[in-house]
C-alpha atoms as a PDB file:
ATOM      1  CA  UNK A   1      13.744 -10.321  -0.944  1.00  0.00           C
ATOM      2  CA  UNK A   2      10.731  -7.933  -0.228  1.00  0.00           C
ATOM      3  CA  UNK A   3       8.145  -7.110   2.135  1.00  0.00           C
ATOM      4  CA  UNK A   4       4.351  -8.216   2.455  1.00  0.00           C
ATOM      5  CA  UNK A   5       4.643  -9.874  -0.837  1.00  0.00           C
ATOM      6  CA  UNK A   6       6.096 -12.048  -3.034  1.00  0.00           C
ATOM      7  CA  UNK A   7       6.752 -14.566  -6.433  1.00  0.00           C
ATOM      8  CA  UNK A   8       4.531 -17.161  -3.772  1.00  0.00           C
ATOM      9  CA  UNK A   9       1.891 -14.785  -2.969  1.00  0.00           C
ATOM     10  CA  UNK A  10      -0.675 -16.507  -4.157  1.00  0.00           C
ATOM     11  CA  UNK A  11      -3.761 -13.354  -5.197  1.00  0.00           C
ATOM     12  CA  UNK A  12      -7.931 -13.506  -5.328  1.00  0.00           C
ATOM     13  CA  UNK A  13      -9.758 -11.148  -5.737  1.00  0.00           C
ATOM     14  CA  UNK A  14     -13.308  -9.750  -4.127  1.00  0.00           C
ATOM     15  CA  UNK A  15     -15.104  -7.901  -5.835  1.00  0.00           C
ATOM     16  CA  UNK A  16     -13.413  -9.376  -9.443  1.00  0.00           C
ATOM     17  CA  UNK A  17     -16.718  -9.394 -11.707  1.00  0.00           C
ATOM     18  CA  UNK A  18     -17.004  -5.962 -11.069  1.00  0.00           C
ATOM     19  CA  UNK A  19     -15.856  -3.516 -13.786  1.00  0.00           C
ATOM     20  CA  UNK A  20     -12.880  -2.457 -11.795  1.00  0.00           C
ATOM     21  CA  UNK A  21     -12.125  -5.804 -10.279  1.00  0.00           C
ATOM     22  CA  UNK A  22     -11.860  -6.578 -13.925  1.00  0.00           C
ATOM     23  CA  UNK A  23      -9.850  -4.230 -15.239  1.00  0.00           C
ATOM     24  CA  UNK A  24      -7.429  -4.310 -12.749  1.00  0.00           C
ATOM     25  CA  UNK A  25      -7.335  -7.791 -12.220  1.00  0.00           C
ATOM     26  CA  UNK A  26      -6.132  -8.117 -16.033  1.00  0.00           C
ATOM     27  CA  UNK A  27      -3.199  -5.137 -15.523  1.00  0.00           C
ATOM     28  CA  UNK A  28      -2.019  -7.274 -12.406  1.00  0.00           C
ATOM     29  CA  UNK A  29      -2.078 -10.347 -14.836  1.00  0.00           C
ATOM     30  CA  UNK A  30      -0.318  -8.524 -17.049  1.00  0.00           C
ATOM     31  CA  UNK A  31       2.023  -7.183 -14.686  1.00  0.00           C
ATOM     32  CA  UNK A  32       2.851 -11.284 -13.504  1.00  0.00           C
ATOM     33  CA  UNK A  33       0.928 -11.729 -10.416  1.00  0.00           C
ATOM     34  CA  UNK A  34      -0.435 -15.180  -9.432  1.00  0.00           C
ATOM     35  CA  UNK A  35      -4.051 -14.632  -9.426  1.00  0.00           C
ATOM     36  CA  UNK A  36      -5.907 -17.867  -8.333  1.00  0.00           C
ATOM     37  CA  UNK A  37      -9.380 -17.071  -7.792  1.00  0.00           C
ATOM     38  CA  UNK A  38     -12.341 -14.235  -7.577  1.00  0.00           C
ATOM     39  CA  UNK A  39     -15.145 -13.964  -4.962  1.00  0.00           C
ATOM     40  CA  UNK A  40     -18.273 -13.312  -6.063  1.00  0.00           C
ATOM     41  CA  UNK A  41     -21.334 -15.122  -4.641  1.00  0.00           C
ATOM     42  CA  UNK A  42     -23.872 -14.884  -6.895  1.00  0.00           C
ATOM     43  CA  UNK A  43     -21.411 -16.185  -9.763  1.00  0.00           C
ATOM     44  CA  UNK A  44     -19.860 -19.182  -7.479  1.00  0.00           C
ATOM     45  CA  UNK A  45     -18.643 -21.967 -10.040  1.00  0.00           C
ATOM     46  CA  UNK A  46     -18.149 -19.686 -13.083  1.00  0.00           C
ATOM     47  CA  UNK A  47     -15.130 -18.777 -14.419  1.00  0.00           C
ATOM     48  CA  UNK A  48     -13.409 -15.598 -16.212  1.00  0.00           C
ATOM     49  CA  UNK A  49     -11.317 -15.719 -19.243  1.00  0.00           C
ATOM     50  CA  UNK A  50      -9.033 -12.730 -19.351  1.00  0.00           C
ATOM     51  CA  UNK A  51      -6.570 -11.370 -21.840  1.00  0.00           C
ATOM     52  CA  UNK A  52      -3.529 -13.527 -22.881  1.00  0.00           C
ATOM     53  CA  UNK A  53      -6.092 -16.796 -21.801  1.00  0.00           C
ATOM     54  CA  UNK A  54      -5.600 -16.992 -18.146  1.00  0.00           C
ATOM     55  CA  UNK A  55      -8.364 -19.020 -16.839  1.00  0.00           C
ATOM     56  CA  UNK A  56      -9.674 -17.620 -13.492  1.00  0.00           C
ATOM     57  CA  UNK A  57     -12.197 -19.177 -11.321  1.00  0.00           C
ATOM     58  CA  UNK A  58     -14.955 -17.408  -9.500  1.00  0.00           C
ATOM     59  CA  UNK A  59     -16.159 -18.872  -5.195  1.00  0.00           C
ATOM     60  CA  UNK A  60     -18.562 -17.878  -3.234  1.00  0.00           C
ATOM     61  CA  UNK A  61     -16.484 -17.044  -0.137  1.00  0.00           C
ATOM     62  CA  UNK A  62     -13.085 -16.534   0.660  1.00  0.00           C
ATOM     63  CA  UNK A  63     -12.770 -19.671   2.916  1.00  0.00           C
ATOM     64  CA  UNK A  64     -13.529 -21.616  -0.419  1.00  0.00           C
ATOM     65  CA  UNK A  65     -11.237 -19.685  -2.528  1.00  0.00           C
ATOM     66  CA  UNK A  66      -8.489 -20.211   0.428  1.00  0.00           C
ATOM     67  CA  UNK A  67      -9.034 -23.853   0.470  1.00  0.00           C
ATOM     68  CA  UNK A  68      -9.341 -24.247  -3.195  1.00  0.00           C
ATOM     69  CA  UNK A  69      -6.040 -22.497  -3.719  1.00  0.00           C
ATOM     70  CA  UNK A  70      -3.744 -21.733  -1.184  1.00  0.00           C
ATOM     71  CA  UNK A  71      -4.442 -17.803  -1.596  1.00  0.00           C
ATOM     72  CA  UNK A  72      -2.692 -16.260   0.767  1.00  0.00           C
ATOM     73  CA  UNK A  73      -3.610 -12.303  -0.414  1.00  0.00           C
ATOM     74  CA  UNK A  74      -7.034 -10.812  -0.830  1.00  0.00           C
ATOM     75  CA  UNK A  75      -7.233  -7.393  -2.813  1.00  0.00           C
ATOM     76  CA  UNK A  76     -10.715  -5.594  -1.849  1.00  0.00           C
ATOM     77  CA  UNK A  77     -12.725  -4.342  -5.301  1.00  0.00           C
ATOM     78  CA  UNK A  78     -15.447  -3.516  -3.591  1.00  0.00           C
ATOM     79  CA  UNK A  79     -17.828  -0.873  -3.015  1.00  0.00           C
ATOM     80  CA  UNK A  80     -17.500   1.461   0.019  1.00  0.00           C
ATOM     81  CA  UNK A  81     -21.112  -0.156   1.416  1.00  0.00           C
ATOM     82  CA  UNK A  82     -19.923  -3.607   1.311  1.00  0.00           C
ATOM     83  CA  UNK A  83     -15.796  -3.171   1.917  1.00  0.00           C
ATOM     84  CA  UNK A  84     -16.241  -3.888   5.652  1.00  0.00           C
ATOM     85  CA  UNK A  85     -18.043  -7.255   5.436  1.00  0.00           C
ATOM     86  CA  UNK A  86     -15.692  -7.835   2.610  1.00  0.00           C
ATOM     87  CA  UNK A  87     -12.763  -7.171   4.871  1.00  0.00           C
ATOM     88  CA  UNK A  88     -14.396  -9.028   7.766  1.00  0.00           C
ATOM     89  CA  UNK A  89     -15.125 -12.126   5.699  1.00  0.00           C
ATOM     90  CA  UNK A  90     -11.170 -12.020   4.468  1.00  0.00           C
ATOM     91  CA  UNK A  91     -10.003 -11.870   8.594  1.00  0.00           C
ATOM     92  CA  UNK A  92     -12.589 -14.611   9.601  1.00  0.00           C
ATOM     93  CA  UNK A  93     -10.898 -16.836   6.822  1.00  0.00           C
ATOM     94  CA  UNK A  94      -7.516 -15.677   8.320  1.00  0.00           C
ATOM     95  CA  UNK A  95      -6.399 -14.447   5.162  1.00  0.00           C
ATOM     96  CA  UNK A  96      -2.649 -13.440   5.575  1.00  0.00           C
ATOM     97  CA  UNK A  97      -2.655 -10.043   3.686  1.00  0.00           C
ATOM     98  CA  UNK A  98      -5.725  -8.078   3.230  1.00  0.00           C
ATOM     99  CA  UNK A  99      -5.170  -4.997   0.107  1.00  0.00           C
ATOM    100  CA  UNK A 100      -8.313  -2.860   0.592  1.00  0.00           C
ATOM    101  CA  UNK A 101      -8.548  -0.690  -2.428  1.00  0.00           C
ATOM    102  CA  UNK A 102     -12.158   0.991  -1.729  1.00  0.00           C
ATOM    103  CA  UNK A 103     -12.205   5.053  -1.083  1.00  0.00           C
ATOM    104  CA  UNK A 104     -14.392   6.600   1.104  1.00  0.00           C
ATOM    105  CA  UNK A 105     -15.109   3.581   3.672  1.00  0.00           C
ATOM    106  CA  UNK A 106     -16.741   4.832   6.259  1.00  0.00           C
ATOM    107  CA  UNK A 107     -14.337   5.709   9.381  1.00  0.00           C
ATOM    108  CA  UNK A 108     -16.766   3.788  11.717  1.00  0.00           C
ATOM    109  CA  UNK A 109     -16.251   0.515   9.816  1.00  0.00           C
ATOM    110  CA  UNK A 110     -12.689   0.579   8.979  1.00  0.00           C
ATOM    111  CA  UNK A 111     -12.542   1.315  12.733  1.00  0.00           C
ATOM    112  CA  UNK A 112     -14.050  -1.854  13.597  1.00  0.00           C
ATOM    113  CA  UNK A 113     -12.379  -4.216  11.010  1.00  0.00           C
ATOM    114  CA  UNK A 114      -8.729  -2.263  11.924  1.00  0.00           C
ATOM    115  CA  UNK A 115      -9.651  -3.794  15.462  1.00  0.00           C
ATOM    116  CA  UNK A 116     -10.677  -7.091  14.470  1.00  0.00           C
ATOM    117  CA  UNK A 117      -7.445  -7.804  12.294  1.00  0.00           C
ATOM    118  CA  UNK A 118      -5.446  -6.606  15.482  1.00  0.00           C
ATOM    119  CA  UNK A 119      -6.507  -9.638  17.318  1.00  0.00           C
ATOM    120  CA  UNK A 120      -6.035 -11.482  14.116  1.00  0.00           C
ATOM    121  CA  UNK A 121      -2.899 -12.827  11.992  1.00  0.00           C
ATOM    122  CA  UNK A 122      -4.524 -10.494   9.450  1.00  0.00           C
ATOM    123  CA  UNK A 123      -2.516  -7.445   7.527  1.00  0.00           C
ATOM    124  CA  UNK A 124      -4.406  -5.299   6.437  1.00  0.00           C
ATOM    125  CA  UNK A 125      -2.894  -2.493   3.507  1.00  0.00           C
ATOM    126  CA  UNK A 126      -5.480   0.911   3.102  1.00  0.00           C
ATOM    127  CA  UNK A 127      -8.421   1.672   2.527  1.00  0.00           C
ATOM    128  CA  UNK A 128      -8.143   4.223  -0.173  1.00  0.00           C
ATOM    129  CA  UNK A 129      -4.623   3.021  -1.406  1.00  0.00           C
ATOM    130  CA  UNK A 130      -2.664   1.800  -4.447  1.00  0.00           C
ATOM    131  CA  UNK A 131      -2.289  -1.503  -3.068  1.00  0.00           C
ATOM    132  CA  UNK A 132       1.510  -3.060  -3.097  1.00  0.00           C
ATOM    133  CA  UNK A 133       4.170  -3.919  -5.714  1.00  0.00           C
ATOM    134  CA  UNK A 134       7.502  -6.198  -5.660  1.00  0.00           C
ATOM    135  CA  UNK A 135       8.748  -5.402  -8.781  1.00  0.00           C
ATOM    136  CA  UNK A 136       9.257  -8.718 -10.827  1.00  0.00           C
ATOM    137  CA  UNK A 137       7.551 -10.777  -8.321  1.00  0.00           C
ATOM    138  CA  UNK A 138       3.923  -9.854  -7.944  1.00  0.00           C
ATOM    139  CA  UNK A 139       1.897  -6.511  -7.640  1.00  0.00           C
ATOM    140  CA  UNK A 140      -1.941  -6.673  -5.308  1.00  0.00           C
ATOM    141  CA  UNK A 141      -3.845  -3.268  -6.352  1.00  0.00           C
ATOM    142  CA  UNK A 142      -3.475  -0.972  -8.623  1.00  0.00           C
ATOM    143  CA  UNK A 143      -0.302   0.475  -8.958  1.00  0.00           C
ATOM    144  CA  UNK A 144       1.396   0.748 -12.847  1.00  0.00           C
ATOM    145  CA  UNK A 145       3.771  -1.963 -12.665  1.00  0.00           C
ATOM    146  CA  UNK A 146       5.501  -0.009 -15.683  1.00  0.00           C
ATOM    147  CA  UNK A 147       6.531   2.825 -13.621  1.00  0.00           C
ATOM    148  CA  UNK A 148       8.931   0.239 -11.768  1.00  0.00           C
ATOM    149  CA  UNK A 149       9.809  -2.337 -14.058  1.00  0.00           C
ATOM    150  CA  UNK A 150      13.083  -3.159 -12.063  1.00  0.00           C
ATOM    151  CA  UNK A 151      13.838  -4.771  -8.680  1.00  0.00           C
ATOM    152  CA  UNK A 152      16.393  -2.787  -6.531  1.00  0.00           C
ATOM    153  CA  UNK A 153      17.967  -1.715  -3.203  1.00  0.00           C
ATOM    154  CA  UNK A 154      15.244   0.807  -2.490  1.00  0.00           C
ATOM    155  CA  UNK A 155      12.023   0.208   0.043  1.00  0.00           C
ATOM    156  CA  UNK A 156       9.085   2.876  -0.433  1.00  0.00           C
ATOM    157  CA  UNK A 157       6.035   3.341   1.686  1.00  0.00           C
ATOM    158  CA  UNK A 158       3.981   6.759   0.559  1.00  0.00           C
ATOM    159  CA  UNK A 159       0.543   7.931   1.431  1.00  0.00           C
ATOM    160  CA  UNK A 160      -0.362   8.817  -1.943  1.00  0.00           C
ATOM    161  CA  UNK A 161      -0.851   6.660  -4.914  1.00  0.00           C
ATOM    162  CA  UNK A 162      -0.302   9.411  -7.577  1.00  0.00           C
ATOM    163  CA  UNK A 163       2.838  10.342  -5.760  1.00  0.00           C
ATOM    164  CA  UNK A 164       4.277   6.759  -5.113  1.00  0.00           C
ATOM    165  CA  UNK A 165       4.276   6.256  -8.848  1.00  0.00           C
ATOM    166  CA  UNK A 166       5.675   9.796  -9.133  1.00  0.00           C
ATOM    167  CA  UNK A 167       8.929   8.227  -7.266  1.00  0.00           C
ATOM    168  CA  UNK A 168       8.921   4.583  -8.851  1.00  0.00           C
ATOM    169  CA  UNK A 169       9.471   6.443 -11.998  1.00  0.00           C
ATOM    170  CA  UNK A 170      11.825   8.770 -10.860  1.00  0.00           C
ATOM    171  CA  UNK A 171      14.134   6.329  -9.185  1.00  0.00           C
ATOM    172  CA  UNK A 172      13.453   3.210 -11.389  1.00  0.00           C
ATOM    173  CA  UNK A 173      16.703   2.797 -13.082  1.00  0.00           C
ATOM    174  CA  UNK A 174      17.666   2.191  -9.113  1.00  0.00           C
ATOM    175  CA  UNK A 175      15.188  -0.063  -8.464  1.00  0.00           C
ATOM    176  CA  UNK A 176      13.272  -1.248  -5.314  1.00  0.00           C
ATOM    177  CA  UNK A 177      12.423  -4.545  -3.264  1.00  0.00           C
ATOM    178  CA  UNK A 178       8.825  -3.330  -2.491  1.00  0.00           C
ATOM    179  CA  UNK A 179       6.465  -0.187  -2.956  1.00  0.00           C
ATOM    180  CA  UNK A 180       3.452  -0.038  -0.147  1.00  0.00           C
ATOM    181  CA  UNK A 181       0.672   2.619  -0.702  1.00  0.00           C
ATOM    182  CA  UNK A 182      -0.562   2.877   2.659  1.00  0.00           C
ATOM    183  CA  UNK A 183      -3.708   4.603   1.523  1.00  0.00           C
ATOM    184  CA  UNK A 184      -4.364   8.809   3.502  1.00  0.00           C
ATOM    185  CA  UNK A 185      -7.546   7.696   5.768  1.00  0.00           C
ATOM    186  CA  UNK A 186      -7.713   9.097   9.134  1.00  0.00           C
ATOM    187  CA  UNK A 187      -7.228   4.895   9.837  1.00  0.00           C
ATOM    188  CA  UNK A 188      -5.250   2.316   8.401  1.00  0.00           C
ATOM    189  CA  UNK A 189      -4.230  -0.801   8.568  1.00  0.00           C
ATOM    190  CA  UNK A 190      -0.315  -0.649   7.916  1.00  0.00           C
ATOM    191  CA  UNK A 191       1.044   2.753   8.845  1.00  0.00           C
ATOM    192  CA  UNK A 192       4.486   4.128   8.121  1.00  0.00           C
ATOM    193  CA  UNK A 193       5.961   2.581  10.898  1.00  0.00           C
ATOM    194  CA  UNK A 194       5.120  -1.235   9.511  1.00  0.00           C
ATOM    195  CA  UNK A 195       6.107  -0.934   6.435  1.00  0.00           C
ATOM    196  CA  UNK A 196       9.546   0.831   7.622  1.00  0.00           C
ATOM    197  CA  UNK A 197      10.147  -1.860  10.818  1.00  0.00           C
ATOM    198  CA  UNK A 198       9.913  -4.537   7.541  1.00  0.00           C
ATOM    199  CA  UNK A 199      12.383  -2.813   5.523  1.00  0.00           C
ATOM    200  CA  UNK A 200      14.879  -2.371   8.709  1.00  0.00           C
ATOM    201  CA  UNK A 201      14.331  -6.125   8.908  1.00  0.00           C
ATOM    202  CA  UNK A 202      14.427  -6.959   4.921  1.00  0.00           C
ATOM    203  CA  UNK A 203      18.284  -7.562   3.875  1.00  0.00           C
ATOM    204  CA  UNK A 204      17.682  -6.789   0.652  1.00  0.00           C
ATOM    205  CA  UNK A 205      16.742  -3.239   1.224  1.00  0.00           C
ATOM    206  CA  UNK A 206      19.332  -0.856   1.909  1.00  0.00           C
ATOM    207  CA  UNK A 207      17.998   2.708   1.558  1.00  0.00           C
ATOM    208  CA  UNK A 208      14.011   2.931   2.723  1.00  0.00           C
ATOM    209  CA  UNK A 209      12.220   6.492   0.937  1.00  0.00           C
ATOM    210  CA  UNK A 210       9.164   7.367   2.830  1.00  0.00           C
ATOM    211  CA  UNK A 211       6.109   9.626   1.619  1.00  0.00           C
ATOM    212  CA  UNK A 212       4.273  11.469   3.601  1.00  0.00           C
ATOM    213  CA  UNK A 213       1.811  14.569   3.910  1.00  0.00           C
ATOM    214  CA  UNK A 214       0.108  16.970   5.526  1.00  0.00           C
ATOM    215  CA  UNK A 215      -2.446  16.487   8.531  1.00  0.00           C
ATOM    216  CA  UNK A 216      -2.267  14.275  11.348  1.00  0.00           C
ATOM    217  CA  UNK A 217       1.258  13.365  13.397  1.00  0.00           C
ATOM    218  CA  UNK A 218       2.039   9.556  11.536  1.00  0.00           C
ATOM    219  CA  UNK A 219       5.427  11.280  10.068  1.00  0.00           C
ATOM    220  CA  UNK A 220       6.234  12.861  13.901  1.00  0.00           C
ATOM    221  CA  UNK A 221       5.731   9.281  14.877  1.00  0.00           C
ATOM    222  CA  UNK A 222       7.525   8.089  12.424  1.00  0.00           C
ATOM    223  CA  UNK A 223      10.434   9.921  12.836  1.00  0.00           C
ATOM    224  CA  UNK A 224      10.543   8.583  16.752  1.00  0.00           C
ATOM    225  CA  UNK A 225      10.506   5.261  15.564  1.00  0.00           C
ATOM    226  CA  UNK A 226      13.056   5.949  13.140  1.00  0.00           C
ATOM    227  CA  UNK A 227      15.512   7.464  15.414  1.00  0.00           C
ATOM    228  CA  UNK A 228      14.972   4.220  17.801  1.00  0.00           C
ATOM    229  CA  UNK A 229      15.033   1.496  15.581  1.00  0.00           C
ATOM    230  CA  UNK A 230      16.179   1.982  12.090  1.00  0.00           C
ATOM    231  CA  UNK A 231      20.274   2.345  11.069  1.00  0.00           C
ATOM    232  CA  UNK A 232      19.514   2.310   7.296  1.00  0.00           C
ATOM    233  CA  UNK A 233      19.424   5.483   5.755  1.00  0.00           C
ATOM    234  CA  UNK A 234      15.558   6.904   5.052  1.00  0.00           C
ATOM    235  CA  UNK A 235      14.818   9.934   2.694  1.00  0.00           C
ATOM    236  CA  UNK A 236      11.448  11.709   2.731  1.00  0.00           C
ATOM    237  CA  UNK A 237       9.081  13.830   0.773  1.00  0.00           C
ATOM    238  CA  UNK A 238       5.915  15.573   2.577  1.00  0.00           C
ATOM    239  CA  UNK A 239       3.265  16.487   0.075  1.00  0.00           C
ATOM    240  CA  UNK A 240       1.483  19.907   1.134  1.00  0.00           C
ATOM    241  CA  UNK A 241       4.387  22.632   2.091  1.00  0.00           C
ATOM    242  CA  UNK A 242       1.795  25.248   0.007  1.00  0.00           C
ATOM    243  CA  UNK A 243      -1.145  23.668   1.242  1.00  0.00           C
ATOM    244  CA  UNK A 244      -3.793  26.427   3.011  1.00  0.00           C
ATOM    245  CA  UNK A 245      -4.585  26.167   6.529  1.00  0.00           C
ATOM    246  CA  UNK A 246      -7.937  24.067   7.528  1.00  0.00           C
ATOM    247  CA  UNK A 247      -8.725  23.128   3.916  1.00  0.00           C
ATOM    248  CA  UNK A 248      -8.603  19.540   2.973  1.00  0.00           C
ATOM    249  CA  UNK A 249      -5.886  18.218   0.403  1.00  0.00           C
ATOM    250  CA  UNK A 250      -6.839  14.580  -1.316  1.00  0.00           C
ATOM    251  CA  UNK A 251      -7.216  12.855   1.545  1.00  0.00           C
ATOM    252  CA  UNK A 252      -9.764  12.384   4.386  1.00  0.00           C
ATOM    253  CA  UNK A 253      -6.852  12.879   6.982  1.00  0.00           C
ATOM    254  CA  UNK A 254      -4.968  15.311   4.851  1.00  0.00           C
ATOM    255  CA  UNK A 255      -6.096  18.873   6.649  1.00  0.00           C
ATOM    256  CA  UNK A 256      -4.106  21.700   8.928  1.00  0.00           C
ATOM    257  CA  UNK A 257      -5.395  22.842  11.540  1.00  0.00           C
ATOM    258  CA  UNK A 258      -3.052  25.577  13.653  1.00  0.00           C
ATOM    259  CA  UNK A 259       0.683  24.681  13.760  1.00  0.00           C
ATOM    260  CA  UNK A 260      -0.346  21.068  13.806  1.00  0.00           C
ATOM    261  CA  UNK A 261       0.167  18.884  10.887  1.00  0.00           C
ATOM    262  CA  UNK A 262       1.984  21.208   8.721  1.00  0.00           C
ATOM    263  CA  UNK A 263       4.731  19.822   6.020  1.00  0.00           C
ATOM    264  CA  UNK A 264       7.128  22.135   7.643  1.00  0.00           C
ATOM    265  CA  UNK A 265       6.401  20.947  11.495  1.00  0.00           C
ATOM    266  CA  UNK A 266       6.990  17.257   9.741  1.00  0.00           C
ATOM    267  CA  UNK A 267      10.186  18.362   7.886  1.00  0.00           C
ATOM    268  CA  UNK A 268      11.506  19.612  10.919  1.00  0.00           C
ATOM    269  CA  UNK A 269      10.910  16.391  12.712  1.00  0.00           C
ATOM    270  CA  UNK A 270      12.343  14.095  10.567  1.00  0.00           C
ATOM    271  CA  UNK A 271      15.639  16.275   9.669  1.00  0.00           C
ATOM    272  CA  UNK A 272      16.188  16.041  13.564  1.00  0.00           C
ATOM    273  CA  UNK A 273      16.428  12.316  13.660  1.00  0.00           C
ATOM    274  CA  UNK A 274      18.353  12.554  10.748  1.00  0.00           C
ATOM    275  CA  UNK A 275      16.243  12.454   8.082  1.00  0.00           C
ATOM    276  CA  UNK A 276      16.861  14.070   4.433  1.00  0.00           C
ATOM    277  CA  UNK A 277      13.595  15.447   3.671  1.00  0.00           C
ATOM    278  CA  UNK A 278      12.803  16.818  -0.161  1.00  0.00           C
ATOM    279  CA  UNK A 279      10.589  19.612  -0.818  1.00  0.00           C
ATOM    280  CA  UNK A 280       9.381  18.269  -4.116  1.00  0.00           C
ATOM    281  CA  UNK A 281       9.468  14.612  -5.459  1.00  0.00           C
ATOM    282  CA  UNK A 282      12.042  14.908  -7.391  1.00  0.00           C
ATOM    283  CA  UNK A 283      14.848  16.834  -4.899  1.00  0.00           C
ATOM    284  CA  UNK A 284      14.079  13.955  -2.523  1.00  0.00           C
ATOM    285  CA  UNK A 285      14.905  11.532  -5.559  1.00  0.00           C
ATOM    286  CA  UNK A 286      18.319  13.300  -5.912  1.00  0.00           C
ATOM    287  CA  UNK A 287      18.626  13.259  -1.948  1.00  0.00           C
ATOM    288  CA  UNK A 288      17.931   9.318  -2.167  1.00  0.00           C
ATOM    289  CA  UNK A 289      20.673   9.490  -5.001  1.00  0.00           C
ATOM    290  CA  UNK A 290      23.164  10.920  -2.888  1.00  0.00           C
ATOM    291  CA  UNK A 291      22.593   8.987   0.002  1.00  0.00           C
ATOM    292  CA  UNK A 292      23.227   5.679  -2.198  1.00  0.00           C
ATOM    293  CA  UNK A 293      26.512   6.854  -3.311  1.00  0.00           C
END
């Protein structure tokens, strides 16, 4: 099993025409997603011929592409001006799962689609993420599907794209049911807490490795939830234990201000709930290592 997505998730793409909608619409092709359809107004009725000689057609809107296929996952390839209507057009279709790739959406507008999918049957993954892989079943975003070629026990949620395929490599001989690259914006749409109430659910996942970093209290939180709800054991790397005070790291919400937000203040939550925490990617591979046997 997995989480979010699956061999039946059924992919378009907004934003497809576009030279990264392109490119990365071919590596999830490549990778063995379903992709059924693009969304580009201005080329409505066209089609694309990618590598390999998948056929994909292009619609105007997302309610046509929905209809026309049965799509049941958007990914978002679009730019940061335009992601919110994007997004908006994708809820008002009621489009299951929403993967919204775009960096540097505005706060305002992610703000005000966040709310709108809340009174929706919309998920919404990011902005500014990877996107969201089930290895051998399908993979919406960007994420290397070669760093995790293998399906597995393991369930990962991370902040960080560079860092979540940092740990699919490191722990791929394991394996995993589903990666999620929540994306580091100030707002999200699926937070650590989602993603890990789905793997406490998912039967197939037995050990759940979270990523986190500095800035902001979503691991504090976290570790609440964990302590409440989940009995499977979690493992957990903070990015930004060297990290200056008040600077920004990467991401928009990734800054220190004070005691507040620190890797260490994180750490220390999550090891009292009962968390292993690594200090580098790799130690918290070996931790999830030793927790498996």
């Amino acid at each position: 099993m997995s989480i979010f997505l699956d061999s039946d998730s059924k992919i378009i793409v907004q934003g497809m025409t576009g030279a990264e909608g392109m490119k990365h619409t071919q590596r999830m092709l490549n990778s063995g997603s379903t992709i059924v359809g693009g969304v580009n107004p201005k080329k409505a009725g066209t089609t694309v011929t990618f590598e390999g000689g998948t056929e994909v057609p292009v619609f105007g809107s997302v309610r046509e592409a929905m209809s026309s296929t049965g799509a049941n996952v958007s990914v978002v390839f679009v730019p940061a001006v335009a992601t919110k209507s994007a997004v908006v057009e994708a809820i008002n279709a009621r489009m299951p799962l929403v993967v919204v790739i775009t960096e540097g959406v505005p706060i305002k507008d992610t703000a005000e689609f966040y709310a709108l999918a809340r009174e929706s049957d919309t998920r919404i993954i990011g902005p500014n993420c990877p996107g969201i892989i089930s290895p051998g079943q399908s993979n919406a975003g960007i994420i290397p599907a070669e760093t995790a070629p293998n399906p597995g026990p393991l369930g990962l949620v991370s902040k960080s794209g560079t860092l979540t395929y940092q740990m699919m490599f490191e722990l791929s001989d394991i394996g995993f049911t589903t990666c999620v690259g929540i994306g580091g914006d100030p707002i999200i749409g699926t937070t650590h807490i989602s993603a890990i109430r789905a793997f406490q659910a998912d039967p197939d996942t037995k050990a759940i490795m979270m990523i986190g970093e500095i800035g902001g209290d979503a691991e504090e939180a976290a570790a609440k939830f964990i302590q409440e709800n989940v009995t499977k054991p979690v493992v957990a790397y903070i990015a930004g234990f060297t990290a200056p005070e008040g600077k920004t790291m990467g991401h928009a919400g990734a800054i220190v201000s004070g005691s507040s937000g620190t890797a260490e203040s994180k750490k220390l939550a999550l090891e009292a709930v009962g968390v292993k925490v690594g200090r580098t990617p790799s130690q918290a591979a070996q931790l999830m290592r030793d927790c498996l046997q």
